[in-house]
Protein backbone atom coordinates (compact mmCIF):
# COMPACT_ATOMS: atom_id res chain seq x y z
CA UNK A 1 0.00 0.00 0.00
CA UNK A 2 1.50 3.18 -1.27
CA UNK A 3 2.02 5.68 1.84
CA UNK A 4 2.85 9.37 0.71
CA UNK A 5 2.12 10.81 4.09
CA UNK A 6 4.49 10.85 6.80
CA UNK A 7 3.44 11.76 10.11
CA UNK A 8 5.70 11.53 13.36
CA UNK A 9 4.00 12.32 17.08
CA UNK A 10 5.73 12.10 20.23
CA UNK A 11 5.25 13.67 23.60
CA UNK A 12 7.14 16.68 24.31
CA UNK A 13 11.11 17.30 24.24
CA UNK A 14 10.87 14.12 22.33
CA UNK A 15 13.06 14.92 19.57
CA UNK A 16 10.10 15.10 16.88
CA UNK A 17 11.08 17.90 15.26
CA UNK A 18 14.87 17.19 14.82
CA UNK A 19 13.65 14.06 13.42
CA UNK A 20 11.13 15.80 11.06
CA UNK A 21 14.38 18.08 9.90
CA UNK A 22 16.63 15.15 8.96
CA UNK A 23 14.27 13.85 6.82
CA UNK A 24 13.64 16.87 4.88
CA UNK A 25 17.25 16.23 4.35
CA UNK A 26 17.37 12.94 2.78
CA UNK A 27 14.05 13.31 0.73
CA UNK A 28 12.03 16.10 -0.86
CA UNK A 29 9.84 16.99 1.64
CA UNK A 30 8.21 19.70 3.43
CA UNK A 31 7.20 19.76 7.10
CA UNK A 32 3.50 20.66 8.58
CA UNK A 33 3.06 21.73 12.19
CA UNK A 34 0.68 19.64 13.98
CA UNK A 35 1.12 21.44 17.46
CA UNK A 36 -2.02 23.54 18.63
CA UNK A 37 0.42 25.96 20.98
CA UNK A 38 2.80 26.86 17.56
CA UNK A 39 -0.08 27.85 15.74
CA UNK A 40 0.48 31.29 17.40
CA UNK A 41 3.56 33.89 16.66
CA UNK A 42 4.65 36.47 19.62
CA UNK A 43 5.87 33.46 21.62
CA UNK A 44 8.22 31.22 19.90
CA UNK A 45 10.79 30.32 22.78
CA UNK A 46 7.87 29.39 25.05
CA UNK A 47 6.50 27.49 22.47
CA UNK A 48 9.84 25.98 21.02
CA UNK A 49 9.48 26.65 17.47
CA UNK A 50 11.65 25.81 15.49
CA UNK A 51 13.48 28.14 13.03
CA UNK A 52 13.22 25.56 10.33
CA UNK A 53 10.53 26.42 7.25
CA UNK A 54 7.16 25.00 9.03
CA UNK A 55 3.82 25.06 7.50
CA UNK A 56 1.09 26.46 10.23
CA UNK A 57 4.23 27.39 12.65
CA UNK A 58 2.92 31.08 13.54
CA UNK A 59 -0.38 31.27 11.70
CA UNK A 60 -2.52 33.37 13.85
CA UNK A 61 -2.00 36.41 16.19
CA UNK A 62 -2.13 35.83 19.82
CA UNK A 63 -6.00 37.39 19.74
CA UNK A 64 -7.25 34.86 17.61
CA UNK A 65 -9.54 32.49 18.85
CA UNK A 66 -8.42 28.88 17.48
CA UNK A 67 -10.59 25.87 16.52
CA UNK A 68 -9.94 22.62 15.30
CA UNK A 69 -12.04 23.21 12.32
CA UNK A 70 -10.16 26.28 11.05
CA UNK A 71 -7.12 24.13 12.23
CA UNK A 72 -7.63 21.61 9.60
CA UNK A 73 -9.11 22.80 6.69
CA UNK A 74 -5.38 24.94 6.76
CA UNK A 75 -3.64 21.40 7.40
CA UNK A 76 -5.73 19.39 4.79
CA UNK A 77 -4.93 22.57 1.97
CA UNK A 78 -1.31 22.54 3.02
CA UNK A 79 -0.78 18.43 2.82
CA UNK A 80 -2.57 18.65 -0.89
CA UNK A 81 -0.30 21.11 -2.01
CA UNK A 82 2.66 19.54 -0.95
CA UNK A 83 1.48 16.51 -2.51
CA UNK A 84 0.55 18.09 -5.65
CA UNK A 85 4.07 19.59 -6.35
CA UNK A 86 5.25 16.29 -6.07
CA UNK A 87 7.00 16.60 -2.67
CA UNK A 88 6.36 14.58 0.28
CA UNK A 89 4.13 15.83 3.80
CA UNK A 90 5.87 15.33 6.98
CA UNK A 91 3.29 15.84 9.42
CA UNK A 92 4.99 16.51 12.60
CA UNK A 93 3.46 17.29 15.65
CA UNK A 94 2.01 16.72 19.63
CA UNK A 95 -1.00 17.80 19.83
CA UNK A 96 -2.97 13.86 19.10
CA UNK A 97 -6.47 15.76 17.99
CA UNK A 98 -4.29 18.31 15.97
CA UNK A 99 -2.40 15.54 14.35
CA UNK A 100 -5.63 13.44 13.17
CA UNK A 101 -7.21 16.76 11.91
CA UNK A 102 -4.48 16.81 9.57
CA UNK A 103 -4.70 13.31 8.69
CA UNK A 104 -8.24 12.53 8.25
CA UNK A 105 -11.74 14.07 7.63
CA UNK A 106 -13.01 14.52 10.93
CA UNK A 107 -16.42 15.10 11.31
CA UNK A 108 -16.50 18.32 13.53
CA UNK A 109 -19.35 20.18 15.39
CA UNK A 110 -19.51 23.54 14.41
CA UNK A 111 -18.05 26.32 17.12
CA UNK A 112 -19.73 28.00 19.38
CA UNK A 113 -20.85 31.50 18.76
CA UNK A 114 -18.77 33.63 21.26
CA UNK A 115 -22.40 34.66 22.81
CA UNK A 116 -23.08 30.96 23.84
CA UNK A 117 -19.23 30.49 25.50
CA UNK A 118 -19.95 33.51 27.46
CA UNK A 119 -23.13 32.73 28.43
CA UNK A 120 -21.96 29.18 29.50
CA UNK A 121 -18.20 30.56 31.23
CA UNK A 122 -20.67 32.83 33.35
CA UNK A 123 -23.15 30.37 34.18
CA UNK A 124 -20.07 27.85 35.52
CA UNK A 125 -18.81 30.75 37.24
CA UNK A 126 -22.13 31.08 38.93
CA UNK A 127 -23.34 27.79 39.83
CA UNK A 128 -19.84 26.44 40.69
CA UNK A 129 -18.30 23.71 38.98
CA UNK A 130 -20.17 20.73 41.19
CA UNK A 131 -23.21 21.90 39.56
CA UNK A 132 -22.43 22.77 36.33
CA UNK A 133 -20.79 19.54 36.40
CA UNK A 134 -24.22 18.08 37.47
CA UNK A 135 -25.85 19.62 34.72
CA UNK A 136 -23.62 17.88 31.77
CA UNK A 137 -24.03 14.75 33.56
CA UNK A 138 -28.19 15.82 32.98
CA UNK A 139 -27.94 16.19 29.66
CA UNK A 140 -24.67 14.61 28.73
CA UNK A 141 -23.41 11.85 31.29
CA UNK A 142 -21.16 10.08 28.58
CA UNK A 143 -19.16 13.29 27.73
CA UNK A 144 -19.70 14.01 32.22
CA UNK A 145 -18.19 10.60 32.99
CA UNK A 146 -14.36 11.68 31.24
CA UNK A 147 -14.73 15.41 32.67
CA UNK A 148 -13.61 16.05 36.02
CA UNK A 149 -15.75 19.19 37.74
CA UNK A 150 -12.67 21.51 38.40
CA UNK A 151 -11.64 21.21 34.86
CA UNK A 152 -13.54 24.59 33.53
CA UNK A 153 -13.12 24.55 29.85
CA UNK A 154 -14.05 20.97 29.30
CA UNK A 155 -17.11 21.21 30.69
CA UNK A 156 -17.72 24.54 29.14
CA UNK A 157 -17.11 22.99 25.94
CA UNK A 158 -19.19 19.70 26.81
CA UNK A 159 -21.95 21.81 27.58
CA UNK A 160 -21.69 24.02 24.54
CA UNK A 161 -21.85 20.58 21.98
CA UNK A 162 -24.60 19.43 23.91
CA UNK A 163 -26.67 22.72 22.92
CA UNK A 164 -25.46 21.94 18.97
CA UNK A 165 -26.31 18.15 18.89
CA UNK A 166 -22.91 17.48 19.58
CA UNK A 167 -20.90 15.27 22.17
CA UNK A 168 -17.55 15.37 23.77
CA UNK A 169 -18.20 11.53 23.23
CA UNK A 170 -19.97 10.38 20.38
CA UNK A 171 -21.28 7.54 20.09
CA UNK A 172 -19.64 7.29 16.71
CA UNK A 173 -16.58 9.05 17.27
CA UNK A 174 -13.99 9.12 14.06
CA UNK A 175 -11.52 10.54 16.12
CA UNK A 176 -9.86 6.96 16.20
CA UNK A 177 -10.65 5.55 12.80
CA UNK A 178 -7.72 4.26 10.79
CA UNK A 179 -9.28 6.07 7.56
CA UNK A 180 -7.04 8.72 6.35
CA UNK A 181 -7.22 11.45 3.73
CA UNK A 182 -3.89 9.92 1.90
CA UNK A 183 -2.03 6.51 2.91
CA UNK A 184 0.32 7.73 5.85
CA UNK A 185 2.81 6.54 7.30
CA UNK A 186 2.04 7.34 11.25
CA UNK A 187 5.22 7.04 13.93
CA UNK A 188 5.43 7.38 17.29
CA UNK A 189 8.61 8.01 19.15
CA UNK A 190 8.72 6.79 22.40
CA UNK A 191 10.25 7.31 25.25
CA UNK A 192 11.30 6.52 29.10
CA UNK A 193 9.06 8.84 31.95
CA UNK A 194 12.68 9.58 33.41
CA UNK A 195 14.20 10.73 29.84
CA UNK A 196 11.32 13.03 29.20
CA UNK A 197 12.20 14.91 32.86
CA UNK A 198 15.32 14.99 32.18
CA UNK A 199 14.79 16.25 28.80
CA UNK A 200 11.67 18.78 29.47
CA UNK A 201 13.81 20.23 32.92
CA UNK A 202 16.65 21.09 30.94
CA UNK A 203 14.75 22.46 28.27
CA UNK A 204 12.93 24.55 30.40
CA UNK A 205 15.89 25.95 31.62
CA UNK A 206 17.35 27.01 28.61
CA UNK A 207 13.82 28.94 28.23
CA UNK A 208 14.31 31.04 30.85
CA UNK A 209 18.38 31.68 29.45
CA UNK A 210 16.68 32.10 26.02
CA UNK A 211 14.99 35.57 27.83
CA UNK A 212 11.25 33.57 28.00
CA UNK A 213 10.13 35.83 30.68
CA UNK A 214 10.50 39.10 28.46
CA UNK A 215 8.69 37.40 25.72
CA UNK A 216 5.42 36.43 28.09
CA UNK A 217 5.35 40.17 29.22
CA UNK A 218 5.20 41.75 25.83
CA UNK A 219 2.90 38.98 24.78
CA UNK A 220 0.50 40.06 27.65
CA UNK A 221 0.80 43.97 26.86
CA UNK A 222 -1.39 42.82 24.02
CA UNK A 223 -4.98 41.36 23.43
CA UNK A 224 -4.74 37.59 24.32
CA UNK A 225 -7.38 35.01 23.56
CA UNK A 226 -9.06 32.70 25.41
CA UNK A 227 -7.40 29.93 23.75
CA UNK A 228 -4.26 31.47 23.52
CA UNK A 229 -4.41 31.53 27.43
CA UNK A 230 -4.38 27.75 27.27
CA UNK A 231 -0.48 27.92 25.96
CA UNK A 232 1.02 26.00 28.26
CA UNK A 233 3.90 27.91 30.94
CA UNK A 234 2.15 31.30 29.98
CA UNK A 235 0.72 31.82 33.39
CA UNK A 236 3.50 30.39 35.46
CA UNK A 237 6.41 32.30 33.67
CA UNK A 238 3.64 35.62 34.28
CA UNK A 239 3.16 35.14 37.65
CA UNK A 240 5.60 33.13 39.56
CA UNK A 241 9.34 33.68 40.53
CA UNK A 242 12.04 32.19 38.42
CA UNK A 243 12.64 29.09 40.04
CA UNK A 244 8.88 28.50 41.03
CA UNK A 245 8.11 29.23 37.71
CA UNK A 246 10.86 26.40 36.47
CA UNK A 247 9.52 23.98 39.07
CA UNK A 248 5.63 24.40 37.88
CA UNK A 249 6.41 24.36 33.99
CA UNK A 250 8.64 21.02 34.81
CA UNK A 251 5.88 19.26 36.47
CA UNK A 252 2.98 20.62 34.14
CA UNK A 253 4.59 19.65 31.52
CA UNK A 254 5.76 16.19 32.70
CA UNK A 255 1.88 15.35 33.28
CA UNK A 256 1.01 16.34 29.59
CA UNK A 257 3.66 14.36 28.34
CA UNK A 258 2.13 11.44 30.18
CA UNK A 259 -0.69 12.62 28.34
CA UNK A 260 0.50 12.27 25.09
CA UNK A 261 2.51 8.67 25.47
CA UNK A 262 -1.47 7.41 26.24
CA UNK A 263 -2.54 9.12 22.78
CA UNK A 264 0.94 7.75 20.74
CA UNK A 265 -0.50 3.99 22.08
CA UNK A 266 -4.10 4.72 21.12
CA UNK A 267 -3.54 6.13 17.75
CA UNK A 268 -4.56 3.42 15.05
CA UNK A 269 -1.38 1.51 13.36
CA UNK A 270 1.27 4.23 14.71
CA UNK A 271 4.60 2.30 14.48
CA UNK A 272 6.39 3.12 17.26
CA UNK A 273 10.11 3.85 17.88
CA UNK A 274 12.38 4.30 20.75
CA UNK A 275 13.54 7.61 20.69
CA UNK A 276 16.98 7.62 22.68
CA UNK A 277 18.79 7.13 19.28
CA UNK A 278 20.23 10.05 17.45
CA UNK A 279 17.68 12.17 15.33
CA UNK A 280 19.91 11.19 11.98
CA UNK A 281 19.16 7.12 12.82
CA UNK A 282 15.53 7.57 13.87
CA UNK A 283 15.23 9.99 10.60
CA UNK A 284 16.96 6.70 8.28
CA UNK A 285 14.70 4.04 10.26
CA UNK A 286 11.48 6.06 9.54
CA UNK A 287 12.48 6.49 5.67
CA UNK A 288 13.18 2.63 5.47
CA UNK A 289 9.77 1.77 6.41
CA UNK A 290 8.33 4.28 4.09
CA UNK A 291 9.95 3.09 1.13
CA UNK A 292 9.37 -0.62 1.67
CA UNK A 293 6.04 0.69 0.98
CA UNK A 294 6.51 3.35 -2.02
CA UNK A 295 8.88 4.88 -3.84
CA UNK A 296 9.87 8.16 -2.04
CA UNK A 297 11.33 11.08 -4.15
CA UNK A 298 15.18 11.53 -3.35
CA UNK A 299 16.86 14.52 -2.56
């Protein structure tokens, strides 16, 4: 089966993107962000972009309000035309729902109006989050049952897709069919709990040397969006001392990196790869697997 896609996901400080860059090196290729926090420019050290040509690195302001839906009719336009100039996609990326937005045809409720988030923000706000917990589990208790009460935007948006004739969980949900837009490739590069400390506390560090902490404060002289807000380290880099703020960003982002080994395992026929190995080997290993399957264009 002929596979022009290549996509590569691993949790953070994996190495993903180094990997992504050696193959553009070894084939003709072009690499598309699949990362829903690089989707914004005014903070590219707390986001680690790379300086490498990206497609959808540094799309949208930090006021704009992202979805998923804007998110990948830009990634499914951007994979075509790569494709169509005879080049090959590397879809690179951590962000799991990001990545299978680029990759398939989801089927996607339509956003909220701004009107209905408000409306639903204040009425959380109001009733506390036991209750408006209570409520999704009234009208939703599927989408209630993987929500936890404290976690304010999920239920927000739980409640909002219930009001469109939408779920959080679908009975019917595509998210994890193997049905892409193009044959793809899809690898996963794994590694150890203790590496990825390791590797996310000494990245953070270098952050903060980088000069992170004036790039959050201009960032926040501006307007910010609600999703924007979501970046992750934006608050704890605003609001906390140096080494607190270190400390905090660590840990966070040790917990979503947990988060994202569970979505490399669940992702349907992801091959995946230990990623201890130098970024040139893992970049060689991924390419042999692709062209036991097709015919990729050389350099």
């Amino acid at each position: 089966m002929a596979e022009p896609v290549v996509a590569i996901f691993g949790p953070t400080a994996s190495g993903k993107s180094a990997v992504a860059e050696e193959i553009t090196g070894r084939i003709t290729a072009e690499l598309v962000s699949a990362d829903a926090m690089q989707v914004y420019r005014g903070l590219p050290i707390l986001t680690n972009q790379s300086e490498f040509p990206t497609r959808l690195v540094g799309i949208w302001g930090l006021e704009h309000e992202a979805s998923l839906g804007e998110y990948q009719r830009l990634a499914h336009a951007a994979i075509d035309e790569i494709l169509d100039a005879g080049r090959t996609p590397v879809v690179v990326g951590g962000t799991g729902l990001y990545l299978r937005a680029a990759l398939a045809e989801l089927e996607l409720p339509p956003a909220p109006s701004p009107e209905t988030r408000g409306r639903l923000e204040q009425l959380y706000d109001r009733v506390g989050a036991e209750r408006a917990h209570e409520l999704l589990v009234e009208r939703d208790p599927a989408a209630a049952a993987v929500v936890h009460p404290n976690d304010r935007r999920r239920v927000v948006r739980a409640l909002e897709l219930v009001e469109v004739g939408s779920s959080l969980r679908p009975a019917r949900d595509r998210l994890w069919t193997e049905e892409t837009r193009h044959p793809t490739l899809i690898v996963g590069l794994d590694l150890s709990r203790e590496e990825l400390r390791r590797r996310i506390d000494v990245r953070t560090r270098e952050m903060f040397e980088r000069g992170v902490e004036d790039e959050v404060r201009r960032a926040l002289a501006g307007p910010i969006s609600s999703t924007a807000r979501h970046i992750h380290g934006l608050q704890e880099v605003a609001e906390l001392p140096r080494d607190e703020a270190i400390e905090a960003i660590v840990t966070r982002t040790q917990r979503y990196a947990v988060y994202q080994l569970r979505w490399l395992r669940r992702i349907p026929g992801v091959v995946s790869l230990p990623a201890q190995r130098p970024s040139g080997e893992l970049a060689d290993a991924i390419l042999e697997m692709a062209r036991s399957r097709q015919r990729l264009p050389a350099r």
